[in-house]
N, C-alpha and C. Protein backbone atom coordinates (compact mmCIF):
# COMPACT_ATOMS: atom_id res chain seq x y z
N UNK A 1 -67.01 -23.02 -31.95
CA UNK A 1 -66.21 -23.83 -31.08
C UNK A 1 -64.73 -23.49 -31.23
N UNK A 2 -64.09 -23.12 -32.33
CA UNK A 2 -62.96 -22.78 -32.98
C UNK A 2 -62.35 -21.71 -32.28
N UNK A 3 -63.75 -20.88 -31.92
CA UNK A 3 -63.30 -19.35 -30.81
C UNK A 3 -62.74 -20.09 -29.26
N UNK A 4 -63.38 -20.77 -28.69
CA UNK A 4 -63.40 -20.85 -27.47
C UNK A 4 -62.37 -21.91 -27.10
N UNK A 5 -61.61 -22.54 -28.18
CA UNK A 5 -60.45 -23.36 -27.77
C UNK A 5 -59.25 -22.12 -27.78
N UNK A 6 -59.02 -21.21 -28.89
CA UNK A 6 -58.62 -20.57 -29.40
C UNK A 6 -58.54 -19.46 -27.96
N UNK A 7 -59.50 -19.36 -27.34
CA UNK A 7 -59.25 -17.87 -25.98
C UNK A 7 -58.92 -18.64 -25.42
N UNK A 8 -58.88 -20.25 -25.07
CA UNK A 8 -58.78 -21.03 -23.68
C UNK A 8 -57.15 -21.21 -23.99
N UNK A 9 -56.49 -21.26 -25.48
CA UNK A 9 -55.46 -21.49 -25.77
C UNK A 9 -54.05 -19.86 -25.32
N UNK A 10 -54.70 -18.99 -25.88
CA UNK A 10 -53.88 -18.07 -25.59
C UNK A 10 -54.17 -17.49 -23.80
N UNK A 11 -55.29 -18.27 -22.78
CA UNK A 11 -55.35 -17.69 -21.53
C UNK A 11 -53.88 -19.02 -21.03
N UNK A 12 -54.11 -20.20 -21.63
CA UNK A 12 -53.20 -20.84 -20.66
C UNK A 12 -51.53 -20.42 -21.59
N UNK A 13 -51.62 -19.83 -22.14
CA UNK A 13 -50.24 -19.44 -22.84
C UNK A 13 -49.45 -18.66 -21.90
N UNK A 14 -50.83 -17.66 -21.75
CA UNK A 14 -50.57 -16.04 -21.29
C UNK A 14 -49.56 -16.59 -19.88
N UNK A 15 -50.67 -17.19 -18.96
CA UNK A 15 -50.66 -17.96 -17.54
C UNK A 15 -49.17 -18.78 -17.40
N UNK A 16 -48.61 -19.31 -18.43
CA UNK A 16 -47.73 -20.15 -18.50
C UNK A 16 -46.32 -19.39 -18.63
N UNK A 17 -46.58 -17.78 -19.28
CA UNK A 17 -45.47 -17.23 -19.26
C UNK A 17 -45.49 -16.49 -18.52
N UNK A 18 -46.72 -16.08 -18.02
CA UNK A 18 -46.29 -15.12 -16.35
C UNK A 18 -45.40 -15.90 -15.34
N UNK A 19 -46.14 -17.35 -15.32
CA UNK A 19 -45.18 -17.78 -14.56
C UNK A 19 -44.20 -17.91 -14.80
N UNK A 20 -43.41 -18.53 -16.15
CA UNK A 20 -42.20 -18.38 -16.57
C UNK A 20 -41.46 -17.51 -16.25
N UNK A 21 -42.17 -16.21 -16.98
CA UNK A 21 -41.09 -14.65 -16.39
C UNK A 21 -40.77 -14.69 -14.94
N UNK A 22 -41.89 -15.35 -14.44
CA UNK A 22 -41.48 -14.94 -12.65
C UNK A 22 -40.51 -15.44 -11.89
N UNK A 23 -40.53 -16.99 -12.61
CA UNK A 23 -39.69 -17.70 -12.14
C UNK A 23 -37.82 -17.12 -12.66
N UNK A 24 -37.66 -17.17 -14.34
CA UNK A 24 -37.12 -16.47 -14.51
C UNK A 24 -36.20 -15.31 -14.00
N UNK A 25 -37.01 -14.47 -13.37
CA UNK A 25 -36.65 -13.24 -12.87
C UNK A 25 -35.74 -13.45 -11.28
N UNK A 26 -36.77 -14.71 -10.71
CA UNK A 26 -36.12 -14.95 -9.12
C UNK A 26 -35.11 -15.88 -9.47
N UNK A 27 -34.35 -16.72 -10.35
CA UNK A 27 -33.73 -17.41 -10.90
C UNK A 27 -31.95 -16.05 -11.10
N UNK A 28 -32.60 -15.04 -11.96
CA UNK A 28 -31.52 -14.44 -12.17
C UNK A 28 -31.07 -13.53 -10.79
N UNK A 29 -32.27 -13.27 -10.08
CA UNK A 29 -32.13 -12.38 -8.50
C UNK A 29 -31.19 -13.30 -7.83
N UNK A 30 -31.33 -14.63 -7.61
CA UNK A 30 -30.64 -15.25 -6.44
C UNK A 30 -29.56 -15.60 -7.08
N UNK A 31 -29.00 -15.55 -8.58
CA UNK A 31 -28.09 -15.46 -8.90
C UNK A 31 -26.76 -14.15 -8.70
N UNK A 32 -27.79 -13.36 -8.87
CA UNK A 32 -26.89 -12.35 -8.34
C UNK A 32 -26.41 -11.98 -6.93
N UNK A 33 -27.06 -12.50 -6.00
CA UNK A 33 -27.31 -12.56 -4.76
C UNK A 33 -26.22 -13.41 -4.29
N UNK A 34 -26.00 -14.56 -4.79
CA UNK A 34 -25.37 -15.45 -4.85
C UNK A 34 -23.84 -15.00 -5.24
N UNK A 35 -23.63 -14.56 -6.59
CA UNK A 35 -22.40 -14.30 -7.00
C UNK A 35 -22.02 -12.86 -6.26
N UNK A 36 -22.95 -12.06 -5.68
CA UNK A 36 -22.25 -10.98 -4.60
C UNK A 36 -21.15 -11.26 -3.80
N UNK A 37 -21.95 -12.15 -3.04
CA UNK A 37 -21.74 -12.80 -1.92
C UNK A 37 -20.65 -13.57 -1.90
N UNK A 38 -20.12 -14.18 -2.77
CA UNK A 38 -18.82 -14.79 -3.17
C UNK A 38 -17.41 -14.21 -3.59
N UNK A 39 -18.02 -12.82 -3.99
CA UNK A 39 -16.95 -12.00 -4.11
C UNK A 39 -16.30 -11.47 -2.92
N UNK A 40 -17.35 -11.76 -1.77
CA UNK A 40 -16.75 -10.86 -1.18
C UNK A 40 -15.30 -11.42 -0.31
N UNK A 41 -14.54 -10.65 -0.11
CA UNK A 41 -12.75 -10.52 0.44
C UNK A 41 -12.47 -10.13 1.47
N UNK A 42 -11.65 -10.46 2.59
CA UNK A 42 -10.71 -9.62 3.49
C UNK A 42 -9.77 -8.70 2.40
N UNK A 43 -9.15 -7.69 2.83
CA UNK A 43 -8.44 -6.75 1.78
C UNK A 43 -6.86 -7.58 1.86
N UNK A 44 -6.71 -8.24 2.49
CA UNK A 44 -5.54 -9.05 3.03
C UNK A 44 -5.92 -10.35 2.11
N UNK A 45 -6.63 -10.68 1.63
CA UNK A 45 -6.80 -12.00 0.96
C UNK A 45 -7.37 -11.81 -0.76
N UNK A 46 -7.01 -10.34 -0.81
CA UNK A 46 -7.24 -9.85 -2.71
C UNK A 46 -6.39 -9.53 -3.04
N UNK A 47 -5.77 -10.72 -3.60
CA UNK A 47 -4.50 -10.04 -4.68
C UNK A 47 -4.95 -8.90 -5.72
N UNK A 48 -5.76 -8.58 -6.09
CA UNK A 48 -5.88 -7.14 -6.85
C UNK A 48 -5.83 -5.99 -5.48
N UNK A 49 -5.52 -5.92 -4.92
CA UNK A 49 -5.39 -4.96 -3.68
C UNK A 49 -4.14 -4.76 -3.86
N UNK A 50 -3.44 -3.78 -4.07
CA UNK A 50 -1.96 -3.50 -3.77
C UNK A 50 -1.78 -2.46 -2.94
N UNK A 51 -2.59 -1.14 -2.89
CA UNK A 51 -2.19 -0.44 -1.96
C UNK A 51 -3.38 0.54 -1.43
N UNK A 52 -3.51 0.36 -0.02
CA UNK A 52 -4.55 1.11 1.02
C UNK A 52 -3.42 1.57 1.77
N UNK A 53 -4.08 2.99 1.95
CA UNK A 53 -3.29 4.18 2.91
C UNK A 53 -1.83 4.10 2.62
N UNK A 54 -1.53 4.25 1.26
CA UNK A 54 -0.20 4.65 0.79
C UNK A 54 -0.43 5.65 0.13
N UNK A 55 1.37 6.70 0.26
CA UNK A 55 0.82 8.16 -0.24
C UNK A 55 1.55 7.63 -1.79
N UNK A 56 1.34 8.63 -2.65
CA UNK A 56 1.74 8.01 -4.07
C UNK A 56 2.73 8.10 -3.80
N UNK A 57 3.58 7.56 -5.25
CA UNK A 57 5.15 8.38 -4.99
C UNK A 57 5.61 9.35 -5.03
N UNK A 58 6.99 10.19 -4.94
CA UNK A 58 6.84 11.23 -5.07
C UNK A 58 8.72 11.12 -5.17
N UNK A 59 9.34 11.99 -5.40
CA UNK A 59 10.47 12.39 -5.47
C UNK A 59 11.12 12.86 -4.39
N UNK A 60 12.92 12.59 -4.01
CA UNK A 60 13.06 13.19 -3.39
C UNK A 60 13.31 14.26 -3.33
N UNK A 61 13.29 15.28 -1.38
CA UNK A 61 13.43 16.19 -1.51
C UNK A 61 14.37 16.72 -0.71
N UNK A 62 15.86 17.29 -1.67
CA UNK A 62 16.97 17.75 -0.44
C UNK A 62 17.16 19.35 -0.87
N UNK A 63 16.60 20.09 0.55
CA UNK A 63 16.68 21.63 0.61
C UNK A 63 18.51 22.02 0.70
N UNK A 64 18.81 23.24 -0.18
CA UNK A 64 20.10 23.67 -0.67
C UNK A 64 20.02 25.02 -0.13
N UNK A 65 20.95 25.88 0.30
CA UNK A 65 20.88 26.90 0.69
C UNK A 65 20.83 28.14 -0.28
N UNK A 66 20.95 27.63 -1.04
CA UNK A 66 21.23 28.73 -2.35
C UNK A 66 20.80 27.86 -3.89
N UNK A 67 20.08 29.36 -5.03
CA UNK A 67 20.17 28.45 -6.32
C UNK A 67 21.27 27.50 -6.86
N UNK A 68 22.45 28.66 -6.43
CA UNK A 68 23.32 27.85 -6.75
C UNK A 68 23.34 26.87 -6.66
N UNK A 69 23.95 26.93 -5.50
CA UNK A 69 24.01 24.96 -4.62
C UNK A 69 23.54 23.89 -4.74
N UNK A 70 22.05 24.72 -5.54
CA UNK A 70 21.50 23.05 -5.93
C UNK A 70 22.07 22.72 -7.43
N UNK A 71 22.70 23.02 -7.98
CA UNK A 71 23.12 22.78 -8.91
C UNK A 71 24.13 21.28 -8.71
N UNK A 72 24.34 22.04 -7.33
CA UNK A 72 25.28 20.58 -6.98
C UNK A 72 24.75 19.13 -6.71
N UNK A 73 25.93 18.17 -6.10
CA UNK A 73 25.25 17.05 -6.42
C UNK A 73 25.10 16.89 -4.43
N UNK A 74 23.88 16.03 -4.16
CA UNK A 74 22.54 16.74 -2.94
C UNK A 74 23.50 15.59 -1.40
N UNK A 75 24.68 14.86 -2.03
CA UNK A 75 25.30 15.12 -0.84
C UNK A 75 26.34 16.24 -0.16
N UNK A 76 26.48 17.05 -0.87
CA UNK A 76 26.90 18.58 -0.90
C UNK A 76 26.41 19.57 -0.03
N UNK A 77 24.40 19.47 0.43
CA UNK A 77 24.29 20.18 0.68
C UNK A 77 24.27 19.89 2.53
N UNK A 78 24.26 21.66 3.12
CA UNK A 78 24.37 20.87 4.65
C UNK A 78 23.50 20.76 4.88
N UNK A 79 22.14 20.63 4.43
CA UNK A 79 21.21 19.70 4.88
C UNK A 79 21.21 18.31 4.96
N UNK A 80 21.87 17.76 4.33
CA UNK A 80 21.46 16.37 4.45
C UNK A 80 23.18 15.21 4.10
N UNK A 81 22.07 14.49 5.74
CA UNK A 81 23.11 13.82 6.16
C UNK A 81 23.10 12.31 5.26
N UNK A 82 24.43 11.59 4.96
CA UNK A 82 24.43 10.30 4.88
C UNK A 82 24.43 9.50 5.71
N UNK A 83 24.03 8.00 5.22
CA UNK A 83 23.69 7.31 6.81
C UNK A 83 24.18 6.13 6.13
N UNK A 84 25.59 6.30 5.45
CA UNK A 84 26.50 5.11 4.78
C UNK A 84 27.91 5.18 6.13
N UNK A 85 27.95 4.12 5.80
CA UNK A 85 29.74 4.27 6.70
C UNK A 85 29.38 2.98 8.16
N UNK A 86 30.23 2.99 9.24
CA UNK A 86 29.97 2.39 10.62
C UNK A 86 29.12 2.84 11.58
N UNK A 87 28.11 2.05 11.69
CA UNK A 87 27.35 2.64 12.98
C UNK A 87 27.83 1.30 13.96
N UNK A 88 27.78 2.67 15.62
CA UNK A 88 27.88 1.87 16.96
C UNK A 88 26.89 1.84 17.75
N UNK A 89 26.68 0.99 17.68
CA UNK A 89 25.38 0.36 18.23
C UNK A 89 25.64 0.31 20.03
């Protein structure tokens, strides 16, 4: 008799943790499902977003006619104009 409580004991064990795991498992699925879904953002409404379709930085660049010349200082050269002073509008 000792046997047959004993198999009836470990079948409803077995039975009790299949279901467990199963449940379990769809428990952590719709959790994740869930916390996806909450993340998600307009790119306009994520402050960790700072920059889409910007080129990096970069240095400027004023062309000199000669090695020399660039030695100088780059409102010197006749490439490049200033855009300090009066404008007429």
């Amino acid at each position: 008799m000792s046997c047959e409580i004993d198999t009836y004991c470990d079948t409803t064990v077995g039975k009790f943790m299949n279901i467990f795991q199963k449940l379990a498992s769809a428990v952590i699925a719709l959790s994740f499902l869930v916390t996806g879904h909450a993340q998600e953002q307009n790119d306009w409404e994520n402050p960790t977003i700072t920059q889409i379709n910007k080129e990096p930085a970069h240095a400027t660049f004023v062309p000199f006619a000669s090695i020399a010349r660039a030695s100088m200082d780059k409102a010197q050269s006749p490439f490049c104009k200033s855009l300090n002073g009066r404008w007429k509008f």
